[in-house]
Protein backbone atom coordinates (compact mmCIF):
# COMPACT_ATOMS: atom_id res chain seq x y z
CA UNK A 1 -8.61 9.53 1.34
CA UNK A 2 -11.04 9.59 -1.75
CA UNK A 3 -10.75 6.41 -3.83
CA UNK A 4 -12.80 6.12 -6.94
CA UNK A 5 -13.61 2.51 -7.37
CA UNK A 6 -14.78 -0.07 -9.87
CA UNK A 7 -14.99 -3.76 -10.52
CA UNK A 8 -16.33 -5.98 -13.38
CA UNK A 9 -16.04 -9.37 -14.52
CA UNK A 10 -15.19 -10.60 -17.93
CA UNK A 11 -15.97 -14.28 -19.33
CA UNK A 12 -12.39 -14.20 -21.42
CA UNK A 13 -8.84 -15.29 -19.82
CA UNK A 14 -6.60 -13.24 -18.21
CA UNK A 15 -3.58 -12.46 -20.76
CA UNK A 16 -6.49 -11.53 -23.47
CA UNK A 17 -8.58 -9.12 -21.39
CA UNK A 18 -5.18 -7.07 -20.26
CA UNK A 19 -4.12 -6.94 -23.93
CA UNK A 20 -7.00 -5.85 -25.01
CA UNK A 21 -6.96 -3.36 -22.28
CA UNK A 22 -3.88 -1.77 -23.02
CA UNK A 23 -3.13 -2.32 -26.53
CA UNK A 24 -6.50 -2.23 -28.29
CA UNK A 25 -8.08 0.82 -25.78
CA UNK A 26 -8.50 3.16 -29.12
CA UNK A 27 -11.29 0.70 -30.22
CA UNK A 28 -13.43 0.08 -27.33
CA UNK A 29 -12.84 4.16 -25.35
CA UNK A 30 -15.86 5.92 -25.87
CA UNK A 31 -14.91 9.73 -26.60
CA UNK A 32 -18.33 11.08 -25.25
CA UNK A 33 -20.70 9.09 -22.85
CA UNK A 34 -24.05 9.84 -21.07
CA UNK A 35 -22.93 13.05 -19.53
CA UNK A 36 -19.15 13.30 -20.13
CA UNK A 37 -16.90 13.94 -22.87
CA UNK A 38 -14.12 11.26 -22.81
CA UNK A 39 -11.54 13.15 -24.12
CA UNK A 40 -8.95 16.17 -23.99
CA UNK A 41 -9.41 17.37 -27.72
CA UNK A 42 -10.41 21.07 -27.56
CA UNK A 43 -14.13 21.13 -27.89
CA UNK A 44 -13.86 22.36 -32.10
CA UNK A 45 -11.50 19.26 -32.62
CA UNK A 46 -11.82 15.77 -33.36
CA UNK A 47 -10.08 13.17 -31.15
CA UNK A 48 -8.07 10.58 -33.53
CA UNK A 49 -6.87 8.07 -31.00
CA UNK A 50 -5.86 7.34 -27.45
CA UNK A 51 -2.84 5.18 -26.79
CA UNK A 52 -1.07 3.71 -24.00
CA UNK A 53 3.22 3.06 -25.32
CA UNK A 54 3.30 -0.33 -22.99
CA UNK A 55 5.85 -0.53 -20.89
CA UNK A 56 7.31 1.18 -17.58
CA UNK A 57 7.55 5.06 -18.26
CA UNK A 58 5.59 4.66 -21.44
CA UNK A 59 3.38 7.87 -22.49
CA UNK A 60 -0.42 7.36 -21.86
CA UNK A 61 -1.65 9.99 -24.52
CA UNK A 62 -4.36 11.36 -26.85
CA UNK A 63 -3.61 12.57 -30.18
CA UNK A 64 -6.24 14.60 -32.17
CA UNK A 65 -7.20 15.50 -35.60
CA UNK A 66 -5.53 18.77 -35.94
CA UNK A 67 -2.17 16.49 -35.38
CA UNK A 68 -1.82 17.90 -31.73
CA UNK A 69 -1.07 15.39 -28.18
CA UNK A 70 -1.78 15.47 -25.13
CA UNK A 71 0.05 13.31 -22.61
CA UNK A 72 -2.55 12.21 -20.02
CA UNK A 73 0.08 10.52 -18.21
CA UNK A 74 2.97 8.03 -17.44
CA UNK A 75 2.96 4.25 -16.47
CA UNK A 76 4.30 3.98 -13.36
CA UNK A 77 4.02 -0.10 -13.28
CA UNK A 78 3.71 -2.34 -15.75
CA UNK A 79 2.77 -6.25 -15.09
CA UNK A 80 1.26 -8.39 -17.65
CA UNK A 81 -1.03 -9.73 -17.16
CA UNK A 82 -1.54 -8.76 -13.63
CA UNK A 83 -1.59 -4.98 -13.35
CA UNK A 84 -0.92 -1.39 -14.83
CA UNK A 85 -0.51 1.43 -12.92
CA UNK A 86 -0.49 5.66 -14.79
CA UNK A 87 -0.97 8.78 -13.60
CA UNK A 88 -4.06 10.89 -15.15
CA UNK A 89 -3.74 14.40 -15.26
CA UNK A 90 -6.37 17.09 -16.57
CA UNK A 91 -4.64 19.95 -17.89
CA UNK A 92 -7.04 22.33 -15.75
CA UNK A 93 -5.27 20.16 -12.62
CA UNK A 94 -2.22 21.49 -10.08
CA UNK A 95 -1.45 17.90 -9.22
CA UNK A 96 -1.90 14.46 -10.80
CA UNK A 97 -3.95 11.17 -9.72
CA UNK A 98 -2.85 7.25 -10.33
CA UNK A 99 -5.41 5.13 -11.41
CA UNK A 100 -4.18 1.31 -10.76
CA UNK A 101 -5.96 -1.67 -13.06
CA UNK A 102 -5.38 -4.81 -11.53
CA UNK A 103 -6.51 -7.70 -13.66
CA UNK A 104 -7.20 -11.20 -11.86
CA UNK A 105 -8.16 -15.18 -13.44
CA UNK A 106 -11.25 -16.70 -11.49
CA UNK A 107 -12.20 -19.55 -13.02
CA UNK A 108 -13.24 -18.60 -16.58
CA UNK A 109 -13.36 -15.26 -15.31
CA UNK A 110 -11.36 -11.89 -15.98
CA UNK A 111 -12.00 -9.85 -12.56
CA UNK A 112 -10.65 -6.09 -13.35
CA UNK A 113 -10.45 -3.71 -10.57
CA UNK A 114 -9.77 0.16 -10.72
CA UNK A 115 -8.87 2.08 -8.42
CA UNK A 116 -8.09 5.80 -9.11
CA UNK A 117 -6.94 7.67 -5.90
CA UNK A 118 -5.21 11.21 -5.27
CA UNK A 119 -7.88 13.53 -5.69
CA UNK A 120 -6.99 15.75 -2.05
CA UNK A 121 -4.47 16.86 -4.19
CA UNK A 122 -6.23 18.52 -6.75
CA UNK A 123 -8.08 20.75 -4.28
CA UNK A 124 -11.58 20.96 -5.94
CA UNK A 125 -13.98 18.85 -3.35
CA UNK A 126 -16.49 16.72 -5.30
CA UNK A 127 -14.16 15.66 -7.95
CA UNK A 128 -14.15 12.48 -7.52
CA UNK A 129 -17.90 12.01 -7.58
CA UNK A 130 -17.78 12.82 -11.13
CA UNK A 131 -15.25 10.48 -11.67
CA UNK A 132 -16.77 7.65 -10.20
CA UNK A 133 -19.61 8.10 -12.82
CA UNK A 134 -17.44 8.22 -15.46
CA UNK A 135 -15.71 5.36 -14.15
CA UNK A 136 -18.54 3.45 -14.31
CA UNK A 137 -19.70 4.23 -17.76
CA UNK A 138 -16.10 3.76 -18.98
CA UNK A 139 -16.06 0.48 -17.94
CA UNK A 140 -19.91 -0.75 -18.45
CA UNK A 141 -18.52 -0.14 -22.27
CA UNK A 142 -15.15 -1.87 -21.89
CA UNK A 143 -17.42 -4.63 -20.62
CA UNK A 144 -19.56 -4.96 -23.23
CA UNK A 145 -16.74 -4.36 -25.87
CA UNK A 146 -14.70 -7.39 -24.22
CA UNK A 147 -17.65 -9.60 -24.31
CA UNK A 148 -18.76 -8.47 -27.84
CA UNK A 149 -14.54 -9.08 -29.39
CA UNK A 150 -13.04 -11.67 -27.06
């Protein structure tokens, strides 16, 4: 099994980091990076925002400037402040993956862990190499965005 993995610490508590996780990830997502583009917009559109509804069977979408949506996935599991678990689909993809955030208090410490799995389904070997850059891009910039607003 491929697992795309990634861990970082946050000096803020617990209940603030997985807020600002979930309800404030239009600020602090980065729409292009290093090497990737962070979002589904067509390539002559403008993303607007990226929003997670917050609950069980909430949408995890992107809307864009030309007022279309794309629904990246759906939470599967929903635990504040523990965990949140939603599927992530391309729209190239046969299959979708899960990508479980699990958010844990050491000391005055936020420990966040992803781990995105289900890539043997998508058929396309080397996938989740790719991923696991972007992974840890994506959240060397949540870091610093926690650290910079909590």
């Amino acid at each position: 099994m491929t697992i795309v993995t990634e861990t970082i610490s946050v000096k803020a508590p617990i209940d603030k980091v997985f807020s600002a996780y979930v309800e404030r990830i239009d600020e602090w997502w980065p729409r292009r990076g290093a090497q990737f583009r962070y979002s589904f917009a067509p390539q002559d559109v403008e993303p607007e925002h990226i929003r997670f509804e917050p609950k069980a069977g909430g949408r995890f979408y992107e809307t864009f400037a030309n007022g279309e949506e794309y629904v990246i996935g759906t939470i599967r599991e929903y635990s504040p402040p523990h965990k949140i678990a939603y599927t992530w689909k391309d729209p190239d993809w046969n299959a979708e993956t899960l990508i479980e955030v699990t958010f844990a208090q050491s000391g005055n410490q936020t420990i966040l862990n992803l781990r995105h799995t289900g890539f043997e389904a998508l058929e396309q070997p080397g996938m989740a190499a790719g991923y696991q850059q972007g992974a840890h891009e994506i959240y060397g910039i949540l870091k610093a965005w926690l650290e910079a607003n909590l």
